[in-house]
N, C-alpha and C. Protein backbone atom coordinates (compact mmCIF):
# COMPACT_ATOMS: atom_id res chain seq x y z
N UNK A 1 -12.74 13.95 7.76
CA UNK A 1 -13.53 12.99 7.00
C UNK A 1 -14.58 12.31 7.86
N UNK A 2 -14.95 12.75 9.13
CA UNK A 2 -15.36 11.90 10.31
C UNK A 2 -15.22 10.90 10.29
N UNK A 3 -16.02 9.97 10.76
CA UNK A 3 -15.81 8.65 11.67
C UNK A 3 -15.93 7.46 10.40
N UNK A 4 -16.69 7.77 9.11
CA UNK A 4 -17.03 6.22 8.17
C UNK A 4 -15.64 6.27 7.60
N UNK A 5 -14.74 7.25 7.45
CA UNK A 5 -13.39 6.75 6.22
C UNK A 5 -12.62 5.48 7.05
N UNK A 6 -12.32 4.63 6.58
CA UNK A 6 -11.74 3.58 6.68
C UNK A 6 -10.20 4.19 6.54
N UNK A 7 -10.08 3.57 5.13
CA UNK A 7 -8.67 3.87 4.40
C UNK A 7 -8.64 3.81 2.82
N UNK A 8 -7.58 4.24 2.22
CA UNK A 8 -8.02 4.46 0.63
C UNK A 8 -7.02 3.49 0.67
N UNK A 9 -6.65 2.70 -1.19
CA UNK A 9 -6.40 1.92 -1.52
C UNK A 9 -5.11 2.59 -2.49
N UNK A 10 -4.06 2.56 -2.82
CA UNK A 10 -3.62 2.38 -3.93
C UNK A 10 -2.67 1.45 -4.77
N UNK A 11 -2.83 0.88 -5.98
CA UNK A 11 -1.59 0.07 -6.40
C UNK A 11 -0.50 0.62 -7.01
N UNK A 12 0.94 -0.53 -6.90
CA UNK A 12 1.97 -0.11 -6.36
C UNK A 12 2.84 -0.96 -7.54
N UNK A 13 3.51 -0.63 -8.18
CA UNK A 13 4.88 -1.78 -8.48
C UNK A 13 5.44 -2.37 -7.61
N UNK A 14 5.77 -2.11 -6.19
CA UNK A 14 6.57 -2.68 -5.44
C UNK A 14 6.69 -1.85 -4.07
N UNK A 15 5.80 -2.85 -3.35
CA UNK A 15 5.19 -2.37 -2.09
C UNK A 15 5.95 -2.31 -0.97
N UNK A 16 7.15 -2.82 -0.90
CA UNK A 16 8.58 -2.89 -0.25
C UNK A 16 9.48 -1.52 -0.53
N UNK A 17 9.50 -1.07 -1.73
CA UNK A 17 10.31 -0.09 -2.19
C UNK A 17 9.76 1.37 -2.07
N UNK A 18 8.02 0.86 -2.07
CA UNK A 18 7.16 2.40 -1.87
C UNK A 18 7.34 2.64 -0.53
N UNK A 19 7.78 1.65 0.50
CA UNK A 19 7.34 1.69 2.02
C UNK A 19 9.15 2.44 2.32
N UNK A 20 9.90 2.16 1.56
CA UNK A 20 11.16 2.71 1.65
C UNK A 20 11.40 3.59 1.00
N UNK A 21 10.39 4.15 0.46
CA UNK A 21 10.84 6.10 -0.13
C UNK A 21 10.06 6.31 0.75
N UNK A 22 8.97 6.20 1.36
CA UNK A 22 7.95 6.61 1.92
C UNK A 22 9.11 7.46 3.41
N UNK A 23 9.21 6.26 3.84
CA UNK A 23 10.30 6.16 4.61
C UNK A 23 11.22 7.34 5.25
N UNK A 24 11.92 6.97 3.91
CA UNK A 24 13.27 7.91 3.62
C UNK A 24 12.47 9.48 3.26
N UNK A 25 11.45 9.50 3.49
CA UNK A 25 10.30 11.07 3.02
C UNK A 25 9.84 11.59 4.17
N UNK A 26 10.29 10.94 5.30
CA UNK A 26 9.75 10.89 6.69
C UNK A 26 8.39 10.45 7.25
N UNK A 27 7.91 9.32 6.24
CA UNK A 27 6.57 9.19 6.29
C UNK A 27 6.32 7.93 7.26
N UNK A 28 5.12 7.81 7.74
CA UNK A 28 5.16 6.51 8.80
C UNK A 28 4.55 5.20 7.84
N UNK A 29 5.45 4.34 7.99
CA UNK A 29 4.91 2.86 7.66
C UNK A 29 4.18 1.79 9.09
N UNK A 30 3.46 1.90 9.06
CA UNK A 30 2.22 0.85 10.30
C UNK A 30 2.62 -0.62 9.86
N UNK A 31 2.83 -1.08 8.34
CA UNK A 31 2.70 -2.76 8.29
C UNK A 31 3.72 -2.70 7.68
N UNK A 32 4.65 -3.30 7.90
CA UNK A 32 5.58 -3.64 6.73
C UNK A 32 4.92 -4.52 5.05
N UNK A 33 5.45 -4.17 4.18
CA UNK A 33 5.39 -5.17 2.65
C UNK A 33 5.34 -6.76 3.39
N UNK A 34 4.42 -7.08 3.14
CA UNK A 34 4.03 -8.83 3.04
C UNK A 34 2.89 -9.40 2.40
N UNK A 35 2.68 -10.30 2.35
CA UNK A 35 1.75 -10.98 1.77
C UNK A 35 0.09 -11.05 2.78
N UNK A 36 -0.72 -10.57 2.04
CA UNK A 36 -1.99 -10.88 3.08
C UNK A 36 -2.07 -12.05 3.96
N UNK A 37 -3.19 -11.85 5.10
CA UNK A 37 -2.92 -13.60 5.99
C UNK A 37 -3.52 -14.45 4.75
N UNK A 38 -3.04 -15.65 4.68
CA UNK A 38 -3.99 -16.63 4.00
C UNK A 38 -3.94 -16.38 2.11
N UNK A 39 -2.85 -15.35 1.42
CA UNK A 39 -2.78 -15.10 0.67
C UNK A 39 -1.88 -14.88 -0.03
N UNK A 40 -1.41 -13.94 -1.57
CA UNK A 40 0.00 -14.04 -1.67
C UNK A 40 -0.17 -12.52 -2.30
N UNK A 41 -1.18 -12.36 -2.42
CA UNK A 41 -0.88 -10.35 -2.52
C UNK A 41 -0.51 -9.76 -1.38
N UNK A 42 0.36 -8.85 -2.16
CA UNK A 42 1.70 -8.26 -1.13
C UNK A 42 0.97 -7.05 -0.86
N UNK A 43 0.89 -6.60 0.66
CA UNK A 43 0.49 -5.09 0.72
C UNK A 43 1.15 -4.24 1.85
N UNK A 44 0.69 -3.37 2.40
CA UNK A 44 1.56 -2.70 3.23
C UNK A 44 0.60 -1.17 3.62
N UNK A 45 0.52 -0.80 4.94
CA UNK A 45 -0.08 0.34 5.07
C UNK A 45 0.54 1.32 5.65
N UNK A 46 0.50 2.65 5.13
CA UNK A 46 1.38 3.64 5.77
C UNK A 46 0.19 4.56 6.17
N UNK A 47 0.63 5.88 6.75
CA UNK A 47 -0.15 6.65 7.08
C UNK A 47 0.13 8.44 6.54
N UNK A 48 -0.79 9.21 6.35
CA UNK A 48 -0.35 10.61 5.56
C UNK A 48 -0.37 11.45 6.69
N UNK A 49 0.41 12.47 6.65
CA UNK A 49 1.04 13.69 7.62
C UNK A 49 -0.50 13.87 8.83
N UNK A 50 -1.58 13.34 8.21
CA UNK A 50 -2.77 13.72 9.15
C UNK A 50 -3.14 12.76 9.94
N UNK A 51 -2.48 11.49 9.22
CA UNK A 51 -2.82 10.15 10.26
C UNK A 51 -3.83 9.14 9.55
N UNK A 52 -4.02 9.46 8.31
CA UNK A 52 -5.11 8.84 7.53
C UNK A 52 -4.23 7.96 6.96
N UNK A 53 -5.19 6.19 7.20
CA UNK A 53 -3.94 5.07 6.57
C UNK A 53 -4.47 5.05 4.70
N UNK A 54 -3.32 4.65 4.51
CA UNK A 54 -3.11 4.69 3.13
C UNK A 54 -3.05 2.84 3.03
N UNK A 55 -3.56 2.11 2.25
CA UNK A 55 -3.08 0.83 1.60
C UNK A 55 -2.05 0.65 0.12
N UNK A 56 -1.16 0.03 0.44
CA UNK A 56 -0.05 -0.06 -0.41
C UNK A 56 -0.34 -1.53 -1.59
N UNK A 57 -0.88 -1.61 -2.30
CA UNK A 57 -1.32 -2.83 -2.91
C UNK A 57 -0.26 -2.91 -4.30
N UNK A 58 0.33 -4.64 -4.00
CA UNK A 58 1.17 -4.41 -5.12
C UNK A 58 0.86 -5.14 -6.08
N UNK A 59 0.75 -4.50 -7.24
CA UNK A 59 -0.14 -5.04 -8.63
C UNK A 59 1.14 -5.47 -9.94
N UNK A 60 1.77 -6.41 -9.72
CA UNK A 60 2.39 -6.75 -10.63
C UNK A 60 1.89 -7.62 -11.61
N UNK A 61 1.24 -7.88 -11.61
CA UNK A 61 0.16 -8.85 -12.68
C UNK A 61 -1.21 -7.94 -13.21
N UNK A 62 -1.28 -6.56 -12.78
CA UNK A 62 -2.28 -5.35 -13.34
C UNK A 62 -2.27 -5.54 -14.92
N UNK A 63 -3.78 -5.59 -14.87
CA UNK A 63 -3.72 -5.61 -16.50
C UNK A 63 -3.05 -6.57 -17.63
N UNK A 64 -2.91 -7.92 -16.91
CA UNK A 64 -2.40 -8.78 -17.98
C UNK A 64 -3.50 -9.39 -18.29
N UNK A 65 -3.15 -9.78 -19.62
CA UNK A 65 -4.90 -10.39 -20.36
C UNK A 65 -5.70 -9.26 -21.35
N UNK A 66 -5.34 -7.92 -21.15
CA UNK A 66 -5.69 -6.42 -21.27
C UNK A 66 -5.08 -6.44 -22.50
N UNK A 67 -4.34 -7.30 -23.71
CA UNK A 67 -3.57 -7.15 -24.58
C UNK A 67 -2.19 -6.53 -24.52
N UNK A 68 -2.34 -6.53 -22.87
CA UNK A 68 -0.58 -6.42 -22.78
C UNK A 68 0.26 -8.00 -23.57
């Protein structure tokens, strides 16, 4: 991807529990599930078999207001 990819984003039900299948899948977790600095969204970054970080974003409030 050369040198501009950062990292991709995805949301999560539960960014603690993705980091523990991830895990248990033999996959590497870099941050543990916590809350951003200065914030209260929970996230977590792992990395894929190539080394590319992944963001773990946990969206439990996704789509409310949406006529859920």
């Amino acid at each position: 991807m050369g040198n501009a990819y950062g990292h991709i984003a995805l949301s999560v039900d539960n960014a603690a529990e993705a980091c523990e299948r991830i895990r248990q899948n033999g996959g590497n977790v870099t941050r543990e599930a916590g809350p951003v600095k200065g914030g209260s969204t929970i996230i977590a970054f792992v990395e894929d078999p190539d080394g590319y970080k992944i963001e773990l974003i946990e969206a439990k409030d996704a789509g409310r207001g949406l006529g859920n």
